[in-house]
Protein backbone atom coordinates (compact mmCIF):
# COMPACT_ATOMS: atom_id res chain seq x y z
CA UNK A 1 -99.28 -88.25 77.03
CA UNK A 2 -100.52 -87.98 73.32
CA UNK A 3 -99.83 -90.29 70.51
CA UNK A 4 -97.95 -88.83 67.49
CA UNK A 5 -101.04 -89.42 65.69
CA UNK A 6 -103.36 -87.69 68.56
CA UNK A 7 -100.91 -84.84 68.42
CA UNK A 8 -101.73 -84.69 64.74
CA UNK A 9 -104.89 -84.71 64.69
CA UNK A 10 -105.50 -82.04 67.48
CA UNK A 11 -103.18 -79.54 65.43
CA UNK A 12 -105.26 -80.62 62.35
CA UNK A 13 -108.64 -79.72 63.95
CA UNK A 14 -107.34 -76.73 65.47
CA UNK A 15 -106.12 -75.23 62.68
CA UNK A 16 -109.08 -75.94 60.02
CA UNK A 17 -111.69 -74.74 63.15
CA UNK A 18 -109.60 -71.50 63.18
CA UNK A 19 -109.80 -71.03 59.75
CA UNK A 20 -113.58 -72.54 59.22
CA UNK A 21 -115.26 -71.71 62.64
CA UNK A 22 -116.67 -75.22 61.41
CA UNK A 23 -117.01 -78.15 63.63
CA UNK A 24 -114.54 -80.72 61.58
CA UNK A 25 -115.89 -84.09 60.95
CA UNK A 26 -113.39 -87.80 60.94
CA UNK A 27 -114.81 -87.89 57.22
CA UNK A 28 -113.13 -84.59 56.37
CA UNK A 29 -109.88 -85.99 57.60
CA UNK A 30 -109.41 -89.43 56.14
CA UNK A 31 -107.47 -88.38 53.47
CA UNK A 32 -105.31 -85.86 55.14
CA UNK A 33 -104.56 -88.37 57.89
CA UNK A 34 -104.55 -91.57 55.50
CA UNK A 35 -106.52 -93.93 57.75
CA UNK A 36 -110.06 -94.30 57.73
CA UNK A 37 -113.11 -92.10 59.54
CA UNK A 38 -113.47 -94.95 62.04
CA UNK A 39 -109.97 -94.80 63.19
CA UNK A 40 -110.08 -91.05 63.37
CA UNK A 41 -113.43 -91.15 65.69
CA UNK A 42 -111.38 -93.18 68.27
CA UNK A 43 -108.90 -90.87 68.25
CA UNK A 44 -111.40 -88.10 68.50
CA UNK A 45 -112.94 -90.01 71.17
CA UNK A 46 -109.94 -90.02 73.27
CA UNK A 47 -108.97 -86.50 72.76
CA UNK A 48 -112.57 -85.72 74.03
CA UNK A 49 -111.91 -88.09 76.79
CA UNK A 50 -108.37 -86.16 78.03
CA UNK A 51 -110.71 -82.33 77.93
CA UNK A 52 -108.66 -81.00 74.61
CA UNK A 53 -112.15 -81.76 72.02
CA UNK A 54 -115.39 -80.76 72.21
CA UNK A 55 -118.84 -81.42 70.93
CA UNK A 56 -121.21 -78.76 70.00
CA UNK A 57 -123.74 -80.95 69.95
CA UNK A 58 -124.55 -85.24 69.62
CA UNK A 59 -124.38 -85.50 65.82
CA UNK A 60 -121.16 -82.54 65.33
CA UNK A 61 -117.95 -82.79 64.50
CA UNK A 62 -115.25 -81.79 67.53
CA UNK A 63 -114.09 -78.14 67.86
CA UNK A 64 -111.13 -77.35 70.99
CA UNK A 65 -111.86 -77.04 74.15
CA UNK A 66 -109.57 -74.15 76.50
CA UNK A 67 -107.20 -77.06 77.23
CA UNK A 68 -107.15 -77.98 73.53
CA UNK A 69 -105.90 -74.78 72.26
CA UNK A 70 -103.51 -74.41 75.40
CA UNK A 71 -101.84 -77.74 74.34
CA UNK A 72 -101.76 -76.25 71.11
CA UNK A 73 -100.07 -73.47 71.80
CA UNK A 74 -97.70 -74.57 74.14
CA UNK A 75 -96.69 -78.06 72.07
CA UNK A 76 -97.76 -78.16 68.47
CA UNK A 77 -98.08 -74.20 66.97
CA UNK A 78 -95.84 -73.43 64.30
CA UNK A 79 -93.67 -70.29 64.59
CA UNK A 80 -95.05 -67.62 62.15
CA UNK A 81 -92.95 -64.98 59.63
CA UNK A 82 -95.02 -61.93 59.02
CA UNK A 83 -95.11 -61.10 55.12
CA UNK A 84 -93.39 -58.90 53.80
CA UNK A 85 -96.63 -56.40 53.08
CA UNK A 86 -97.56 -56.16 56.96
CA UNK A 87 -93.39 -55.82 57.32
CA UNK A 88 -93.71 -52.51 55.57
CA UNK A 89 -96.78 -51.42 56.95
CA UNK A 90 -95.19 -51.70 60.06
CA UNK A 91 -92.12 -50.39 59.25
CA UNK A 92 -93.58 -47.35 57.98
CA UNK A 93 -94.68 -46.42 61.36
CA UNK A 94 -91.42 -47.13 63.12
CA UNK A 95 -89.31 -45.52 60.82
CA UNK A 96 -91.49 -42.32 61.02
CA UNK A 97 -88.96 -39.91 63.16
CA UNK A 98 -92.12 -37.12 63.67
CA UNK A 99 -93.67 -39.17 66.01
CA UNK A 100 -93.03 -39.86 69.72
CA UNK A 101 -92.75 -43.08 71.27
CA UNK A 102 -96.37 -43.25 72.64
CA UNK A 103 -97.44 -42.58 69.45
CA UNK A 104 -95.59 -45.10 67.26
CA UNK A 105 -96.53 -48.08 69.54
CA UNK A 106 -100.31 -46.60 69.55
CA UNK A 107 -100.14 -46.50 65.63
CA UNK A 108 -98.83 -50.02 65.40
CA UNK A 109 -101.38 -51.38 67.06
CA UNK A 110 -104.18 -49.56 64.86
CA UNK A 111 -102.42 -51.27 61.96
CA UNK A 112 -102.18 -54.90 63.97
CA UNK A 113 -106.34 -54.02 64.41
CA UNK A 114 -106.48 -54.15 61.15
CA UNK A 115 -104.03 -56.87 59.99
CA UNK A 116 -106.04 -59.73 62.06
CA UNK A 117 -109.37 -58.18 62.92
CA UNK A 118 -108.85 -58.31 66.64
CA UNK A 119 -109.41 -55.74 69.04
CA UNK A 120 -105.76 -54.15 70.47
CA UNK A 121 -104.88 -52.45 73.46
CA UNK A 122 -102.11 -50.27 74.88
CA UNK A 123 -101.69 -49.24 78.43
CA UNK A 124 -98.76 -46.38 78.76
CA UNK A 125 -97.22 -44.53 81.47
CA UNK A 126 -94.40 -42.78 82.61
CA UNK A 127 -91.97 -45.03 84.32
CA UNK A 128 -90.90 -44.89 87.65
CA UNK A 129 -87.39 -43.36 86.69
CA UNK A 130 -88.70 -40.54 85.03
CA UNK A 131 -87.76 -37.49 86.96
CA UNK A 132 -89.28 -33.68 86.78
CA UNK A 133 -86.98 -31.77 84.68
CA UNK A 134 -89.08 -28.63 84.69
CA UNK A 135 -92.64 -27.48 85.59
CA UNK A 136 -94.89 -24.62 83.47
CA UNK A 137 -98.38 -23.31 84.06
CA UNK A 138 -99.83 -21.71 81.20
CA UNK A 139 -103.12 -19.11 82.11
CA UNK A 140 -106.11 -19.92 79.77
CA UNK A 141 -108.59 -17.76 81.81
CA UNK A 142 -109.02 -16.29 84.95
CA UNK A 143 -109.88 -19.55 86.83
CA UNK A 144 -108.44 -22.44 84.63
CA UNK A 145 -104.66 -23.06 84.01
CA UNK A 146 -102.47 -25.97 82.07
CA UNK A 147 -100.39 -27.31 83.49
CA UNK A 148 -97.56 -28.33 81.91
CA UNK A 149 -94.53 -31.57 83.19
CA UNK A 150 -91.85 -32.10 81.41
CA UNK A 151 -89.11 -35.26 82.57
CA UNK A 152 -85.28 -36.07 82.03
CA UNK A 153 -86.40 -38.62 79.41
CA UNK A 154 -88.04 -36.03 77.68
CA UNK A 155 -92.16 -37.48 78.32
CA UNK A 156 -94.14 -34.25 78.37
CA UNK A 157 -97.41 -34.78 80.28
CA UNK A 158 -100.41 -31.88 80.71
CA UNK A 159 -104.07 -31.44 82.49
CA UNK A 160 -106.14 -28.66 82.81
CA UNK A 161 -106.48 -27.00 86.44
CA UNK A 162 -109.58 -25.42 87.34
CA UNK A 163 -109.53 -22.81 89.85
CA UNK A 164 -113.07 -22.00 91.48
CA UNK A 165 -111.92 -18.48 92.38
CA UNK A 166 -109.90 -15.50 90.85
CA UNK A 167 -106.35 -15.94 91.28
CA UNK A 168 -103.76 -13.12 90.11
CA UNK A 169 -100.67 -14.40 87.49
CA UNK A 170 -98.39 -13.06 90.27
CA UNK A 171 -99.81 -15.53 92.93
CA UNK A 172 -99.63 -18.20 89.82
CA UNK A 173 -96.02 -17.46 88.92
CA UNK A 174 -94.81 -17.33 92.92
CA UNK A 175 -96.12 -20.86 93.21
CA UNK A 176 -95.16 -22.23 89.95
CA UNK A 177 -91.06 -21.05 90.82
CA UNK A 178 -91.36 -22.51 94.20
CA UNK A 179 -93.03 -25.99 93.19
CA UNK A 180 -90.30 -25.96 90.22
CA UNK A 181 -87.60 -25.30 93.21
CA UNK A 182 -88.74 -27.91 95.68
CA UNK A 183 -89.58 -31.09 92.93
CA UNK A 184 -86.97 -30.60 89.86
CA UNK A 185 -84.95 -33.45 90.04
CA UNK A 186 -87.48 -35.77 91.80
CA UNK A 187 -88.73 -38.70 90.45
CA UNK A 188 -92.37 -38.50 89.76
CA UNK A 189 -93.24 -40.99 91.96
CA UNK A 190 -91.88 -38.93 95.04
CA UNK A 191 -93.59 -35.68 94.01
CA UNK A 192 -96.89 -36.05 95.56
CA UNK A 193 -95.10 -36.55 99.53
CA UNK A 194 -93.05 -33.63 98.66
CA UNK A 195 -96.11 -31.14 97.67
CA UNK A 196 -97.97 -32.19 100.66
CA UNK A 197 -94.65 -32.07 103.37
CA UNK A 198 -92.23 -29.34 101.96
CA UNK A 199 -93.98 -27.31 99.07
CA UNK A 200 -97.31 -26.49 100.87
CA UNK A 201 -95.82 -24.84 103.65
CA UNK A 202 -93.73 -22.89 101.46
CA UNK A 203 -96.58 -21.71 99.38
CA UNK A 204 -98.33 -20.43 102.21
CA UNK A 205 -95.65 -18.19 103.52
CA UNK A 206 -95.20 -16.30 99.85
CA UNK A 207 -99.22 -16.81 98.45
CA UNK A 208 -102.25 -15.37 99.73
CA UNK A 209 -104.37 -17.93 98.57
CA UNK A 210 -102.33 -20.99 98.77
CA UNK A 211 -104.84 -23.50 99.66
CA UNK A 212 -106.75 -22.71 96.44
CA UNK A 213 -103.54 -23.33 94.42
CA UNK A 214 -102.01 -26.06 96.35
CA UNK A 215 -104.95 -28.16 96.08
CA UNK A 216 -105.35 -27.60 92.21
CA UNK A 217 -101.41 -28.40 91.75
CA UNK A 218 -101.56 -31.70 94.39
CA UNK A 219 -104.44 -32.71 92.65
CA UNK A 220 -102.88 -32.73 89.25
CA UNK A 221 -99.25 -33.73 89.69
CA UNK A 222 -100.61 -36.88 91.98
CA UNK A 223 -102.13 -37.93 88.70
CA UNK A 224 -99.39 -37.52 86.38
CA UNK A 225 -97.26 -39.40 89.12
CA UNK A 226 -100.33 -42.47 88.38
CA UNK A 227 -102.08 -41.63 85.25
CA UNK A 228 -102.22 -44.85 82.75
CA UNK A 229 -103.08 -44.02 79.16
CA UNK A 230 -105.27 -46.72 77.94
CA UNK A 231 -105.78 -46.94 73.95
CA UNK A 232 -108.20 -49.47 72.87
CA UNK A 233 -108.80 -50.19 68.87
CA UNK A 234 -110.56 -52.50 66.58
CA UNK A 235 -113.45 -53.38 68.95
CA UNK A 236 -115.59 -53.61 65.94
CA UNK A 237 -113.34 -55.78 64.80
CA UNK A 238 -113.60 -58.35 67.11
CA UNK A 239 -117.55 -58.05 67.27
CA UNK A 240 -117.49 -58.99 63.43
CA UNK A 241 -116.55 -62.14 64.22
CA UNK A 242 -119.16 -65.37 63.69
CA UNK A 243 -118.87 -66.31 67.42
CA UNK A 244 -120.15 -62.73 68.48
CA UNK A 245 -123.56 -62.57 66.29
CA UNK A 246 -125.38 -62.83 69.57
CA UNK A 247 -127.45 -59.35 70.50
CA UNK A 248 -126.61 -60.08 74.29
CA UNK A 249 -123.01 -61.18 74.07
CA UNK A 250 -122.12 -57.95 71.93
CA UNK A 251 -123.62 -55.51 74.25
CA UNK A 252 -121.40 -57.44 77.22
CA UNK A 253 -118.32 -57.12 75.76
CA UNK A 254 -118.98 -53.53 74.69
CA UNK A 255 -119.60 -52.70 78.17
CA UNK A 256 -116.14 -54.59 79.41
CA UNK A 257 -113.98 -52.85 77.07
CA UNK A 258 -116.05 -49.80 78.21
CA UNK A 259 -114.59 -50.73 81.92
CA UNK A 260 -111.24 -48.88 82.25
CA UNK A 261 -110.54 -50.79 85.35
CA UNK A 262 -110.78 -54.20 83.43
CA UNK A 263 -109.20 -53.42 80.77
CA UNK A 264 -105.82 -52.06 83.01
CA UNK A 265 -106.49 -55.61 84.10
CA UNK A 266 -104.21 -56.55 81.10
CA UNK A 267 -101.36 -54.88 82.20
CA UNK A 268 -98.44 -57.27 81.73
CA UNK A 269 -95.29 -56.98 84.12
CA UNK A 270 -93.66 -59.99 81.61
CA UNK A 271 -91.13 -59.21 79.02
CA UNK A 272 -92.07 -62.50 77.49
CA UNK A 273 -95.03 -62.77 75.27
CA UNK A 274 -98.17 -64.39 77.05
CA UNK A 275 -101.08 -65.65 76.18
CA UNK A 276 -104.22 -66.15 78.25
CA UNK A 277 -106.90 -68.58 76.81
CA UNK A 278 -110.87 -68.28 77.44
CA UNK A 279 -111.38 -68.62 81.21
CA UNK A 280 -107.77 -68.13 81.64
CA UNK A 281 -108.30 -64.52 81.11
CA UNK A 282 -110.16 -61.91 83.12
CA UNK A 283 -111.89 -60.46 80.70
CA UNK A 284 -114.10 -62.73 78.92
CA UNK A 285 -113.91 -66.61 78.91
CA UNK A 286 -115.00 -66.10 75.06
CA UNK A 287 -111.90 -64.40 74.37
CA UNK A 288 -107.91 -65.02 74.18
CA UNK A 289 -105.60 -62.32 75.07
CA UNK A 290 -102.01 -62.28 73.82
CA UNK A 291 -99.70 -59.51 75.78
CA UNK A 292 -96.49 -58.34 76.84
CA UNK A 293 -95.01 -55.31 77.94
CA UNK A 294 -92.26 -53.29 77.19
CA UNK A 295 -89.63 -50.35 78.52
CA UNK A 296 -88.56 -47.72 76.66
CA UNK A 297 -86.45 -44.22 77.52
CA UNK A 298 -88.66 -43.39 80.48
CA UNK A 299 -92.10 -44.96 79.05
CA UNK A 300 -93.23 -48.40 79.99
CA UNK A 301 -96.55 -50.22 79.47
CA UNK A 302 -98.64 -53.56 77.94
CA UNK A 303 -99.67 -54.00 74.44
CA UNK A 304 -101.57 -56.93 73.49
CA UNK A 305 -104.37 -58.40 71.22
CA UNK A 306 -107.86 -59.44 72.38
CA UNK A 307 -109.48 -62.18 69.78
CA UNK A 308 -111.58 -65.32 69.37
CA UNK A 309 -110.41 -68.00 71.32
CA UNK A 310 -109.84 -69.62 67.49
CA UNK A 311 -107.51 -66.36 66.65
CA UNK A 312 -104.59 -67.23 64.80
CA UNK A 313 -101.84 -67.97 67.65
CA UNK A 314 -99.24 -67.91 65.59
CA UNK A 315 -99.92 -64.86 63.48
CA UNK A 316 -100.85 -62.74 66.93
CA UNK A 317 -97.14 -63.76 68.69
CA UNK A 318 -94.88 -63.05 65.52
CA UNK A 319 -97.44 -59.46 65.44
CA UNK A 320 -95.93 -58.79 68.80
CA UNK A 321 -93.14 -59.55 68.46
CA UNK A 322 -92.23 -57.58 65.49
CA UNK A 323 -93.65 -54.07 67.63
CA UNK A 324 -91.45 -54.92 71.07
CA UNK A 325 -88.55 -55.87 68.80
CA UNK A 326 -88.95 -51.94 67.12
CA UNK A 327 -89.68 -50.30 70.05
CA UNK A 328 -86.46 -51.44 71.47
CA UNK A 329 -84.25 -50.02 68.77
CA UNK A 330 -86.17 -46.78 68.41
């Protein structure tokens, strides 16, 4: 259990490191705290003692450890307002009625990039409620197609199918009217059992070349029933920062956030907003991630912010907040 004073002085440190990325000293303190370096050493002393300080080395100041900006965050961060010029920037975005859900949030979070110099991601998909409202294939040559889904919620979703032999329009349009007939209605999640169990057989009593077609439309409907959009901005951003000036470290993170699979990692199934410090994370102990996710006519997903552990708590939560908050009332 901390002292009044220790809890002070923690939030003191932790806030001028964030804003410095300096190691602070007991000498820079003594008249903030109004008691004298010595007594501020102890103090620092038994902070270090309890895991929430570190040295960077003998003769530094202190700078947090993981368990000092956790105890930070959960016990002593102030809750932040956004000003009123990242308001409108945000609201500009939101209030934009030409753009489509996906697009809004993905928007948002360029701006948030650029707001706090952190890296943001959004993971998106269809939700499991969205059913097939109507399927179209448009021809684009003799062997490749588009394919186009459309749902109930209104989520339009399309992918190229490549054919690797001739196949008539007639033989397209006979399967396209009986796939429309067998899944309209479905949820997408059901589609692929019903392709493989009710529609194939069909196909191959009114198609010549069925097998051909039913493989290119199985293939491509079992990924729209899966697919994850993943939208990653700002990385640059991040990499600016003093504690990435290191050749090696830059080229690692570049290659995680290159890694789809880590970065769906983030996914959040938490309306709440989290946030994951240094080795608390999966994605670099280097790093904090802030995230939650959110739900919205048919379209569900994570957005979060990747920073320094030293990013500004505070500033990242209300961020987040603000976006779910919109997205909600769209």
């Amino acid at each position: 259990m901390l002292t009044p004073r220790q809890e002070n002085l923690l939030k003191l440190i932790v806030e001028d490191y964030i804003k410095t990325v300096v190691p602070v000293s007991s000498k820079a303190l003594e008249d903030i705290m109004n008691c004298s370096s010595a007594t501020i050493r102890n103090e620092m002393a038994a902070l270090e003692k309890e895991g929430l300080l570190e040295k960077t080395h003998i003769s530094s100041g202190r700078v947090p450890s993981d368990l000092g900006y956790r105890y930070y965050v959960d016990n002593l961060m102030d809750p932040e307002e956004l000003t009123g010029k990242d308001v409108l920037k945000l609201q500009k975005i939101f209030k934009n009625n030409s753009l489509v859900l996906s697009d809004a949030i993905t928007k948002s979070m360029e701006i948030v990039s650029e707001l706090t110099h952190y890296t943001t991601v959004v993971l998106g998909s269809s939700s499991k409620d969205n059913k097939v409202a109507k399927v179209e294939v448009v021809p684009i040559s003799d062997n490749k197609l588009l394919a186009i889904i459309i749902t109930d919620k209104g989520h339009v979703e399309n992918k190229p199918i490549f054919i690797s032999e001739f196949i008539n329009r007639t033989e397209v349009k006979k399967t396209v009217d009986i796939i429309n007939k067998f899944i309209v209605g479905l949820p997408l999640t059901e589609v692929p059992e019903v392709l493989e169990f009710e529609v194939k057989p069909a196909i191959a009593s009114y198609t010549d070349q069925y097998e051909a077609l039913y493989e290119a439309f199985y293939n491509a409907f079992s990924e729209f029933s899966s697919k994850m959009k993943v939208k990653v901005s700002g990385t640059g951003n991040l990499l600016m920062e003093p504690e990435f000036n290191d050749a090696d470290k830059i080229r690692e993170l570049l290659n995680k956030f290159d890694d789809s699979n880590l970065i769906k990692s983030i996914k959040s199934n938490d309306d709440s907003i989290q946030i994951y410090i240094g080795s608390e994370n999966l994605l670099d102990d280097d790093v904090s991630i802030i995230k939650t996710s959110y739900y919205k006519d048919g379209e569900e997903g994570t957005i979060a912010l990747i920073g320094p552990k030293r990013m500004e708590y505070g500033k990242a939560e209300a961020l987040l907040n603000y976006i779910k908050n919109n997205i909600g009332i769209r």
